[in-house]
PDB file of N, CA and C in Angstrom:
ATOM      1  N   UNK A   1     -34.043  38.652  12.851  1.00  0.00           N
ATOM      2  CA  UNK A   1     -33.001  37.892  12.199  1.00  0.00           C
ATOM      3  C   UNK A   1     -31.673  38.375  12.732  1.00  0.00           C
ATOM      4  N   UNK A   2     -30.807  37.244  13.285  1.00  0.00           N
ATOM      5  CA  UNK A   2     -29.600  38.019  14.137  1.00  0.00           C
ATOM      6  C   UNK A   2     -28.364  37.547  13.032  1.00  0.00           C
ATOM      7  N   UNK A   3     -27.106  37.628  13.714  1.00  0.00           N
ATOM      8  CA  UNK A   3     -25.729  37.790  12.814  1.00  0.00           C
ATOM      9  C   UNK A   3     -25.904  36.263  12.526  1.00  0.00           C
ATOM     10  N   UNK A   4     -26.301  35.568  13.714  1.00  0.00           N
ATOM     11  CA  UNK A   4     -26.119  34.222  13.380  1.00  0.00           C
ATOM     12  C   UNK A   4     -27.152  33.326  11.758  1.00  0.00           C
ATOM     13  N   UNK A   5     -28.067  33.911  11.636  1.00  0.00           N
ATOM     14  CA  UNK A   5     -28.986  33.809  10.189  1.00  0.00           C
ATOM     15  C   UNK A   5     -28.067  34.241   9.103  1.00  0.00           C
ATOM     16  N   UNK A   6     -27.625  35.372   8.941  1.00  0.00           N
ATOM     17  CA  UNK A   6     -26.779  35.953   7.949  1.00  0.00           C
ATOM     18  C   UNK A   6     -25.448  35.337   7.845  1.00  0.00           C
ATOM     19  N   UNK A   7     -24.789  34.562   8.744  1.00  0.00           N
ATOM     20  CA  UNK A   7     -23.626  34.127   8.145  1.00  0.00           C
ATOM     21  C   UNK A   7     -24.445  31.920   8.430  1.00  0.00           C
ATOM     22  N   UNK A   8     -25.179  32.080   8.831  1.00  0.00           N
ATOM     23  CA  UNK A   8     -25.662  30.409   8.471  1.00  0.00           C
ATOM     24  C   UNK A   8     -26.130  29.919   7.106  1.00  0.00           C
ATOM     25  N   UNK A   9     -26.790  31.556   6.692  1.00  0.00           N
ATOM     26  CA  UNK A   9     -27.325  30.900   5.002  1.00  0.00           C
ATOM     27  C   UNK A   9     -26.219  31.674   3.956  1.00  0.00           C
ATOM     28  N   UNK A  10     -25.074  31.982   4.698  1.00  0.00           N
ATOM     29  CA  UNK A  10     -23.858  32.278   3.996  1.00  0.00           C
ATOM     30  C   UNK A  10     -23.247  31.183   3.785  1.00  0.00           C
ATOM     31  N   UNK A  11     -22.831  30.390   4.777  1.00  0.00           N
ATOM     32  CA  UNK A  11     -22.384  29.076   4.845  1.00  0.00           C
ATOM     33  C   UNK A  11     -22.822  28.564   3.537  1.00  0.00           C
ATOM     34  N   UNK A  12     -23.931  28.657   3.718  1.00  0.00           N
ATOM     35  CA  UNK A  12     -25.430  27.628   2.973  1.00  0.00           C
ATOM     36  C   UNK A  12     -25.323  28.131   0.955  1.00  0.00           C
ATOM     37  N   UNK A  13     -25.112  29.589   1.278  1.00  0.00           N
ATOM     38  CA  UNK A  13     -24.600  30.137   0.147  1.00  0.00           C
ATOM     39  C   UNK A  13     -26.302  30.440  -0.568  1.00  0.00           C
ATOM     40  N   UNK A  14     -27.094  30.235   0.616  1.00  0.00           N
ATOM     41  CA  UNK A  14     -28.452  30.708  -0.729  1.00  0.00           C
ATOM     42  C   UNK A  14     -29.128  31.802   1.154  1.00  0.00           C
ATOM     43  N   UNK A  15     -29.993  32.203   0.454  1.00  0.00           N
ATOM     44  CA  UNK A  15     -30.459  33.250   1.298  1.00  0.00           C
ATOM     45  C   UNK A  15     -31.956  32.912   1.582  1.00  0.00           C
ATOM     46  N   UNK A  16     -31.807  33.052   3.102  1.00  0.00           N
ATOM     47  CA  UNK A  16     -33.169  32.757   4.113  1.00  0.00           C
ATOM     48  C   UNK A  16     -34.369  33.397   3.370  1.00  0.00           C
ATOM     49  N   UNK A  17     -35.559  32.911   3.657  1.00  0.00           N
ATOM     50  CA  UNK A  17     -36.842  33.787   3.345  1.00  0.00           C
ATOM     51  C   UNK A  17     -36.832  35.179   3.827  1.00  0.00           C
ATOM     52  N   UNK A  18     -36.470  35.503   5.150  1.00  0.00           N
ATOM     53  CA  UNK A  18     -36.529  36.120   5.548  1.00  0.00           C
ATOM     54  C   UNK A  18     -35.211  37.699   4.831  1.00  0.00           C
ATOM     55  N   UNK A  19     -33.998  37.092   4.584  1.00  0.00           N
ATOM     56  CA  UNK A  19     -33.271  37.948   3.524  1.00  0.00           C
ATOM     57  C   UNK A  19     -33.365  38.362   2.130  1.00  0.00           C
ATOM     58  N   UNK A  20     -34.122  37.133   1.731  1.00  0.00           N
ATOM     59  CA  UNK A  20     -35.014  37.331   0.215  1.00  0.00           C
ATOM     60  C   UNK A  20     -35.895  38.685   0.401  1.00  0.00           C
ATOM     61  N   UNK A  21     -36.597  38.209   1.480  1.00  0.00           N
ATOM     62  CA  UNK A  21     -38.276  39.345   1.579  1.00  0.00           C
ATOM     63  C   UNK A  21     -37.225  40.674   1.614  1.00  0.00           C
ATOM     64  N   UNK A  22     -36.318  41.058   2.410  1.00  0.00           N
ATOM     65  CA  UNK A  22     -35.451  41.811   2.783  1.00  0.00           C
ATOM     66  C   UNK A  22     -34.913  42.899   1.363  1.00  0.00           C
ATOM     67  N   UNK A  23     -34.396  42.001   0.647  1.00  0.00           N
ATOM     68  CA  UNK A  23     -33.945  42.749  -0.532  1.00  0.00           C
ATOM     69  C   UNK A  23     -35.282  42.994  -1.503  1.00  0.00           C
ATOM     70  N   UNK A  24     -36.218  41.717  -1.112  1.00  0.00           N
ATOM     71  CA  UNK A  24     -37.542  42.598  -2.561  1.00  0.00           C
ATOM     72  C   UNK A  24     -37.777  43.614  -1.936  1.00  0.00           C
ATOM     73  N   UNK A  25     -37.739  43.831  -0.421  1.00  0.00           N
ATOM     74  CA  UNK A  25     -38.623  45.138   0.335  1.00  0.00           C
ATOM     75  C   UNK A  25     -37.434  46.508  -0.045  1.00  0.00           C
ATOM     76  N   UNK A  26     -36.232  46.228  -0.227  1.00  0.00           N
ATOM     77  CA  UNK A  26     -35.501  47.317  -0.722  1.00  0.00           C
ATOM     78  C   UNK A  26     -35.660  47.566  -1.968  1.00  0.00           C
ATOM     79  N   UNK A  27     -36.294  46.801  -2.860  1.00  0.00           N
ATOM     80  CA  UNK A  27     -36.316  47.162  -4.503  1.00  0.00           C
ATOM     81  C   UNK A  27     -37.498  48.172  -4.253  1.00  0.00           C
ATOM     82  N   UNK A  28     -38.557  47.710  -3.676  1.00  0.00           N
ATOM     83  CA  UNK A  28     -39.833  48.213  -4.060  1.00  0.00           C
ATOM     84  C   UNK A  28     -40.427  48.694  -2.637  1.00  0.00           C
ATOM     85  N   UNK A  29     -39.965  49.006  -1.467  1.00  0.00           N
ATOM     86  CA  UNK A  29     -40.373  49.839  -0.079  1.00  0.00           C
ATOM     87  C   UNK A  29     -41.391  50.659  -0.407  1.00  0.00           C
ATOM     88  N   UNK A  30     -41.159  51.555  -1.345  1.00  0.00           N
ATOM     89  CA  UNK A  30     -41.747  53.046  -1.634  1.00  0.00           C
ATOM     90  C   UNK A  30     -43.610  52.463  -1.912  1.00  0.00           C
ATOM     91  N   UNK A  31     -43.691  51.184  -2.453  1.00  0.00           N
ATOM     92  CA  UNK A  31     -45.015  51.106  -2.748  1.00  0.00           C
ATOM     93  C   UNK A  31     -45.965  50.564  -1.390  1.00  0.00           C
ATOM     94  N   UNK A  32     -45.257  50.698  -0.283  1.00  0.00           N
ATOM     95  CA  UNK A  32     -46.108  50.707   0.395  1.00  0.00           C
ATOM     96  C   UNK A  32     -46.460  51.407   1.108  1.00  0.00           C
ATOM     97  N   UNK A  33     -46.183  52.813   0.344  1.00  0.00           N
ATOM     98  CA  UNK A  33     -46.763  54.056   0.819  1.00  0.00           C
ATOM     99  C   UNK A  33     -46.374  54.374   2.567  1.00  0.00           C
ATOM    100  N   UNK A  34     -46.586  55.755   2.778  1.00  0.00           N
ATOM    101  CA  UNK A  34     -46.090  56.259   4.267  1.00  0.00           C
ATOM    102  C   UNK A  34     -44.619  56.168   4.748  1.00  0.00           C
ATOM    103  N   UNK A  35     -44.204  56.138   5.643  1.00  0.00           N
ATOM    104  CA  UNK A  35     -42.812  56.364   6.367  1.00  0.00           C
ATOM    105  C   UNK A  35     -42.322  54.437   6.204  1.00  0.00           C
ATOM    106  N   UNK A  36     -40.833  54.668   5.209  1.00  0.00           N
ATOM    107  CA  UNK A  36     -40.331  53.407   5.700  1.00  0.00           C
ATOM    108  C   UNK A  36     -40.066  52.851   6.740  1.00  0.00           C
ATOM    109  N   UNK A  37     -40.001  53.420   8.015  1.00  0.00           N
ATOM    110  CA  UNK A  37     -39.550  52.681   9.370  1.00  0.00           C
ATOM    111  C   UNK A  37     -41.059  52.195   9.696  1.00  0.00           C
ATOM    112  N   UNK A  38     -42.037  52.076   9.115  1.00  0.00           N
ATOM    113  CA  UNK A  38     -43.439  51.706   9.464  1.00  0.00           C
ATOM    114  C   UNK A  38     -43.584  50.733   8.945  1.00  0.00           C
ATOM    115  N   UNK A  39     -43.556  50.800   7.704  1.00  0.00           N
ATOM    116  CA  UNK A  39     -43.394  49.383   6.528  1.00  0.00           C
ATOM    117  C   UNK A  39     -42.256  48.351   7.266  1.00  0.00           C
ATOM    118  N   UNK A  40     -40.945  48.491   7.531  1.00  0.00           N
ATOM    119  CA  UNK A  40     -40.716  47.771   8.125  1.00  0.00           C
ATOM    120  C   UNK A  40     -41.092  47.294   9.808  1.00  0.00           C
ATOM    121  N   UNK A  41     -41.655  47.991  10.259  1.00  0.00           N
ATOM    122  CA  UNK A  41     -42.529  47.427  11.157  1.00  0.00           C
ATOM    123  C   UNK A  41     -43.097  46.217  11.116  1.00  0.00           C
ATOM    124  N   UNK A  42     -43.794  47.009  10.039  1.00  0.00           N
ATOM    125  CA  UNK A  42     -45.159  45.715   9.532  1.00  0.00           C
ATOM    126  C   UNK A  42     -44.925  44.712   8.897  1.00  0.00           C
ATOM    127  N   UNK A  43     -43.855  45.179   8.343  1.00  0.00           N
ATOM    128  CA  UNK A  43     -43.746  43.642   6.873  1.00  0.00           C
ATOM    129  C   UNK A  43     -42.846  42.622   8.261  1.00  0.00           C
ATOM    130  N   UNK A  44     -41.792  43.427   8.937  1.00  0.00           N
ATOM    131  CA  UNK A  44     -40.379  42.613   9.759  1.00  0.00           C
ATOM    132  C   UNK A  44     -40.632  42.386  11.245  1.00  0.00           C
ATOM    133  N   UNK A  45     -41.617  42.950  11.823  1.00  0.00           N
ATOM    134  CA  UNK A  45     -41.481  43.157  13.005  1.00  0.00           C
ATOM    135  C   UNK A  45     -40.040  43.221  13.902  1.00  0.00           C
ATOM    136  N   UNK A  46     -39.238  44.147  13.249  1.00  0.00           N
ATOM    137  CA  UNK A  46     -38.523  44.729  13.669  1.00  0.00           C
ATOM    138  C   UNK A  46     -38.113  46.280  14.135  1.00  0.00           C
ATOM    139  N   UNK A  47     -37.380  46.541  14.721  1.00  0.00           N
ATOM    140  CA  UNK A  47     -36.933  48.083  14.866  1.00  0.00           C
ATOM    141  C   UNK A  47     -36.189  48.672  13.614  1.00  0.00           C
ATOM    142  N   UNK A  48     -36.123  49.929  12.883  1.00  0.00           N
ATOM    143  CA  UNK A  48     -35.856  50.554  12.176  1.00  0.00           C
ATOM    144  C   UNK A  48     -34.498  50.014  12.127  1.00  0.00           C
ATOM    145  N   UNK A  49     -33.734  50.236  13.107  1.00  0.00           N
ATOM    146  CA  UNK A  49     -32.177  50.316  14.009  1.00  0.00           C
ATOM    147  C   UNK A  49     -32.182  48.936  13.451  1.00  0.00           C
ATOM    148  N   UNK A  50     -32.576  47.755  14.419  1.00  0.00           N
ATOM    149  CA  UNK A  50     -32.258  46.571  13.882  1.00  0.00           C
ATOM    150  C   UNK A  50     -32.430  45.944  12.682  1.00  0.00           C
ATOM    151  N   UNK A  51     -33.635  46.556  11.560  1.00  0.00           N
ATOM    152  CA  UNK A  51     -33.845  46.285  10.222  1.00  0.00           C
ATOM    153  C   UNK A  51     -32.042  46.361   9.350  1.00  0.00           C
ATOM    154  N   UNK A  52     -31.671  47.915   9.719  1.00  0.00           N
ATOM    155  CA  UNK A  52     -30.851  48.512   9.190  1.00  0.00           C
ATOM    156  C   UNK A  52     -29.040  47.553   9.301  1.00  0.00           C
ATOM    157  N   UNK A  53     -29.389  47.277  10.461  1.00  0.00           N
ATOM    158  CA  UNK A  53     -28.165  46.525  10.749  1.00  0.00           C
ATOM    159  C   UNK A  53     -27.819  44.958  10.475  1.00  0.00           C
ATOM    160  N   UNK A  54     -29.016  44.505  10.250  1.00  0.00           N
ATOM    161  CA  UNK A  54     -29.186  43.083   9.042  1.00  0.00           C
ATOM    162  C   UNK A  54     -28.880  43.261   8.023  1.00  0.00           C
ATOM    163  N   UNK A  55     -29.548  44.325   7.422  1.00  0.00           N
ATOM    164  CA  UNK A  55     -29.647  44.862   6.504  1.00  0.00           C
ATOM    165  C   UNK A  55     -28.152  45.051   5.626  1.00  0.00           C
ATOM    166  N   UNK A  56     -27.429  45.793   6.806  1.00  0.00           N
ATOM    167  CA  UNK A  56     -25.574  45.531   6.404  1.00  0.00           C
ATOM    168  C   UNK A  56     -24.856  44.541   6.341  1.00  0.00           C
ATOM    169  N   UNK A  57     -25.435  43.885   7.560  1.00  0.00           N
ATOM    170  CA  UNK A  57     -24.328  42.916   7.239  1.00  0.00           C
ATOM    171  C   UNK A  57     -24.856  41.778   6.303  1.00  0.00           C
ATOM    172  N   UNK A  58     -26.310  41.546   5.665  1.00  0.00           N
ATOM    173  CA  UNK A  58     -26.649  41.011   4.705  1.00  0.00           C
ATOM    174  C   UNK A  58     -26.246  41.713   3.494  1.00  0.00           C
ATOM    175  N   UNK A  59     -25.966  42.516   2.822  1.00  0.00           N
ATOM    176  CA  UNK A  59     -25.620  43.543   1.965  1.00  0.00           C
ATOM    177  C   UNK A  59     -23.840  43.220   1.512  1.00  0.00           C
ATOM    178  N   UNK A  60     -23.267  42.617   2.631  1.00  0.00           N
ATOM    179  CA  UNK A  60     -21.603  42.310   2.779  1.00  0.00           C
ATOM    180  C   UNK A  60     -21.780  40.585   2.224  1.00  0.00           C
ATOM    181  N   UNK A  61     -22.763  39.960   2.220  1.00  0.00           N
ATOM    182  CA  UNK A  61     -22.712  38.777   1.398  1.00  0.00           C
ATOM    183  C   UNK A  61     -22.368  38.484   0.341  1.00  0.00           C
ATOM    184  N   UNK A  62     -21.537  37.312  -0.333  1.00  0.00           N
ATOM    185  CA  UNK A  62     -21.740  36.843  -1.769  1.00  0.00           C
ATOM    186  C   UNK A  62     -23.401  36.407  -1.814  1.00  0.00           C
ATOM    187  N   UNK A  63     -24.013  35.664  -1.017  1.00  0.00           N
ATOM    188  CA  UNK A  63     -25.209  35.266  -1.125  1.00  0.00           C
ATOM    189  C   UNK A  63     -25.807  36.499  -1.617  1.00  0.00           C
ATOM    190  N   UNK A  64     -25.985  37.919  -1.207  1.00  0.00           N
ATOM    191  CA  UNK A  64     -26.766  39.135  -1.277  1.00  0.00           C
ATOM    192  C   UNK A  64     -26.752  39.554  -2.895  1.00  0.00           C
ATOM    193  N   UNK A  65     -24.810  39.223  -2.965  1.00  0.00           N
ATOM    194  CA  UNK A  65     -24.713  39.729  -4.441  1.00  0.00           C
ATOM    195  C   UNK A  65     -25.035  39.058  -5.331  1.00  0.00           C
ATOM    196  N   UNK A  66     -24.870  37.963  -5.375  1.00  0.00           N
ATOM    197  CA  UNK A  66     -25.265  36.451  -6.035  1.00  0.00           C
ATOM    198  C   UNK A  66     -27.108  36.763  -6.632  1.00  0.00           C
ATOM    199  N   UNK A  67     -27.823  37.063  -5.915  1.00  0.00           N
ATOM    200  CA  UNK A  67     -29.092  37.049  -5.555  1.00  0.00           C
ATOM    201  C   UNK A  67     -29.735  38.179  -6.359  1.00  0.00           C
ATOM    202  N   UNK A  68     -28.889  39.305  -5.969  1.00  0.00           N
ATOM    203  CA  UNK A  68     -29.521  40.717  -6.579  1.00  0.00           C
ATOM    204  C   UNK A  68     -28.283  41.853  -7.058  1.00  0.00           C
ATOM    205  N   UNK A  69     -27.255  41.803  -8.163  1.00  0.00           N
ATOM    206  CA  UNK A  69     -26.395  42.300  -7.645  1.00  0.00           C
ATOM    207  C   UNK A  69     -26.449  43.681  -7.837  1.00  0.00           C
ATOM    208  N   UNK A  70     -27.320  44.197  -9.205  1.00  0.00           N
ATOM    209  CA  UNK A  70     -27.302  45.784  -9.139  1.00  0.00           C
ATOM    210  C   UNK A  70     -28.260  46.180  -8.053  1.00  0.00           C
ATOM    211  N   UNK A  71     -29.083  45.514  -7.084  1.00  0.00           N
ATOM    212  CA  UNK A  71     -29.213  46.217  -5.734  1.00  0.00           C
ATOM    213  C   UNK A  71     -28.854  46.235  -4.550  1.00  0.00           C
ATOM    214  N   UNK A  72     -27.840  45.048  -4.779  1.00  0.00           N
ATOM    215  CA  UNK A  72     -26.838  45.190  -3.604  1.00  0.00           C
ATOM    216  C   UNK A  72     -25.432  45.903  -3.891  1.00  0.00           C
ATOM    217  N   UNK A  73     -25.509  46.223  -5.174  1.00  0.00           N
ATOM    218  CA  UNK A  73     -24.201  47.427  -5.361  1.00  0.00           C
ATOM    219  C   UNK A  73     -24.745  48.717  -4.932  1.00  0.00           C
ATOM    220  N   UNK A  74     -25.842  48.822  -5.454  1.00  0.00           N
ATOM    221  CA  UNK A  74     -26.369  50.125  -5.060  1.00  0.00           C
ATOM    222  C   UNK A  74     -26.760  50.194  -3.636  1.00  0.00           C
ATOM    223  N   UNK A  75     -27.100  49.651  -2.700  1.00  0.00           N
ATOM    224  CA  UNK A  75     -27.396  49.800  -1.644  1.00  0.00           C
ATOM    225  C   UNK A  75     -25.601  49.538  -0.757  1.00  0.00           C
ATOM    226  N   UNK A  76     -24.519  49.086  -1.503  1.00  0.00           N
ATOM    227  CA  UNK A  76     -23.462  49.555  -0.934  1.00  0.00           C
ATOM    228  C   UNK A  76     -22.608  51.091  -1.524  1.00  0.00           C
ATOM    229  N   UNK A  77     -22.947  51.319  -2.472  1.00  0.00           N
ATOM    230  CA  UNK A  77     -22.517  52.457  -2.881  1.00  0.00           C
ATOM    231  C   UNK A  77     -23.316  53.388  -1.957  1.00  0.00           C
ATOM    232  N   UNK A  78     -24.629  53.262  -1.891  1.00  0.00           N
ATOM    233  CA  UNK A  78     -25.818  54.657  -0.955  1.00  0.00           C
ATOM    234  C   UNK A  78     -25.082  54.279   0.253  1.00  0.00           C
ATOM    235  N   UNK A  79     -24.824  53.105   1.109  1.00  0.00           N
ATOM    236  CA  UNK A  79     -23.895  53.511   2.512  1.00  0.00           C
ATOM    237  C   UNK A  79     -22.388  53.924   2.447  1.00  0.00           C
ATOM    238  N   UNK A  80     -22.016  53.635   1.437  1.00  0.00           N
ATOM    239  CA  UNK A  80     -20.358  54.559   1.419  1.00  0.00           C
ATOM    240  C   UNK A  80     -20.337  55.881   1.302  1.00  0.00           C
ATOM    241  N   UNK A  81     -21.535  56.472   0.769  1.00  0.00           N
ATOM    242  CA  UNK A  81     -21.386  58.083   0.221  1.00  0.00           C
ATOM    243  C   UNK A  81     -22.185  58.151   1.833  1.00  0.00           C
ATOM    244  N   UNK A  82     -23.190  57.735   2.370  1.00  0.00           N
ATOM    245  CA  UNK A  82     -23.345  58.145   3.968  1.00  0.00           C
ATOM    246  C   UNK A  82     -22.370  58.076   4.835  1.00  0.00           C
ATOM    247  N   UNK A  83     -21.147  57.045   4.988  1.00  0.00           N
ATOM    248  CA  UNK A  83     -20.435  56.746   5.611  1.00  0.00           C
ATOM    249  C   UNK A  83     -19.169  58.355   5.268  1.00  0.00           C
ATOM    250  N   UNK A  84     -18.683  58.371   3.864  1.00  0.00           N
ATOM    251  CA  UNK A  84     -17.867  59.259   3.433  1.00  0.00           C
ATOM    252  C   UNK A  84     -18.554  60.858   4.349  1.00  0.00           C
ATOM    253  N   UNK A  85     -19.693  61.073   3.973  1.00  0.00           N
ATOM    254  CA  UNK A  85     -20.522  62.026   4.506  1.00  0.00           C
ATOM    255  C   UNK A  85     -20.190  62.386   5.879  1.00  0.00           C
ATOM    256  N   UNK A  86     -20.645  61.379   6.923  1.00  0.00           N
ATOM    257  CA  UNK A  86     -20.442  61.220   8.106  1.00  0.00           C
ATOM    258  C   UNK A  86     -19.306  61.954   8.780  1.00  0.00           C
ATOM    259  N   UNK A  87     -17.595  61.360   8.018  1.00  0.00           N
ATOM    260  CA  UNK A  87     -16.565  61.350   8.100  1.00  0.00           C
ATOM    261  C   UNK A  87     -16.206  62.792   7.578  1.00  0.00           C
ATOM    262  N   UNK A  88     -16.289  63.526   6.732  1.00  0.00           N
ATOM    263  CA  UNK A  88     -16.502  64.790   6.161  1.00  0.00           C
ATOM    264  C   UNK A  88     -16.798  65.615   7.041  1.00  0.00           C
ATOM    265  N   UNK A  89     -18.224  65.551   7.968  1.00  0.00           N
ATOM    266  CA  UNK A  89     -19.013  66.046   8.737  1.00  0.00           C
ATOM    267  C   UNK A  89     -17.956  66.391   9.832  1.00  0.00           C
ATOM    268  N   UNK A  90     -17.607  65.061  10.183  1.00  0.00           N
ATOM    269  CA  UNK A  90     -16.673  65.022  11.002  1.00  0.00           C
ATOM    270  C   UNK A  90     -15.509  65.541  11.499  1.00  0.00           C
ATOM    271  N   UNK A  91     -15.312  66.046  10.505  1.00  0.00           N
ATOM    272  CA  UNK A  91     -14.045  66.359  10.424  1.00  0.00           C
ATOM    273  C   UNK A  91     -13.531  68.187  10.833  1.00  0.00           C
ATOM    274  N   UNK A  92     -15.015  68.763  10.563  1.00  0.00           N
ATOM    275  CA  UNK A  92     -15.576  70.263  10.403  1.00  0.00           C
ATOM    276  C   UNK A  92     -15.236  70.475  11.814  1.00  0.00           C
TER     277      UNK A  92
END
């Protein structure tokens, strides 16, 4: 799923199958047991890297928030305290 999916069913204002599956797989990942970059393998046939980066800029949607919003707050709050982190790190 590229930038162009994420801002077409933005347009659209409702969210692809493929961004739906996206956020149930962030509610509930953990139940499919083993390493998440595997699960998304299997469920996305995608790369970890590229899961992650849909993943953001689907997360920056009204559609995302609209849809799910205490897990798309929380999944922007968990990348600001990584991002803050980063920058911290950084700084050492």
């Amino acid at each position: 799923m590229g930038a162009t999916t994420v801002q077409a069913s933005e347009t659209a204002g409702q969210l692809s199958d493929v961004e739906a599956r996206m956020l149930e797989f962030e509610r509930s990942w953990w139940r499919f047991g083993g390493a998440k970059e595997d699960a998304i393998r299997e469920q996305f046939d995608m790369t970890a890297t590229r899961y992650y980066q849909t993943l953001n800029r689907l997360i920056d949607t009204e559609s995302a928030l609209a849809a799910d919003p205490t897990l798309v707050r929380r999944l922007r709050r968990l990348r600001r305290t990584r991002q803050e982190a980063r920058s911290v790190s950084g700084r050492r």
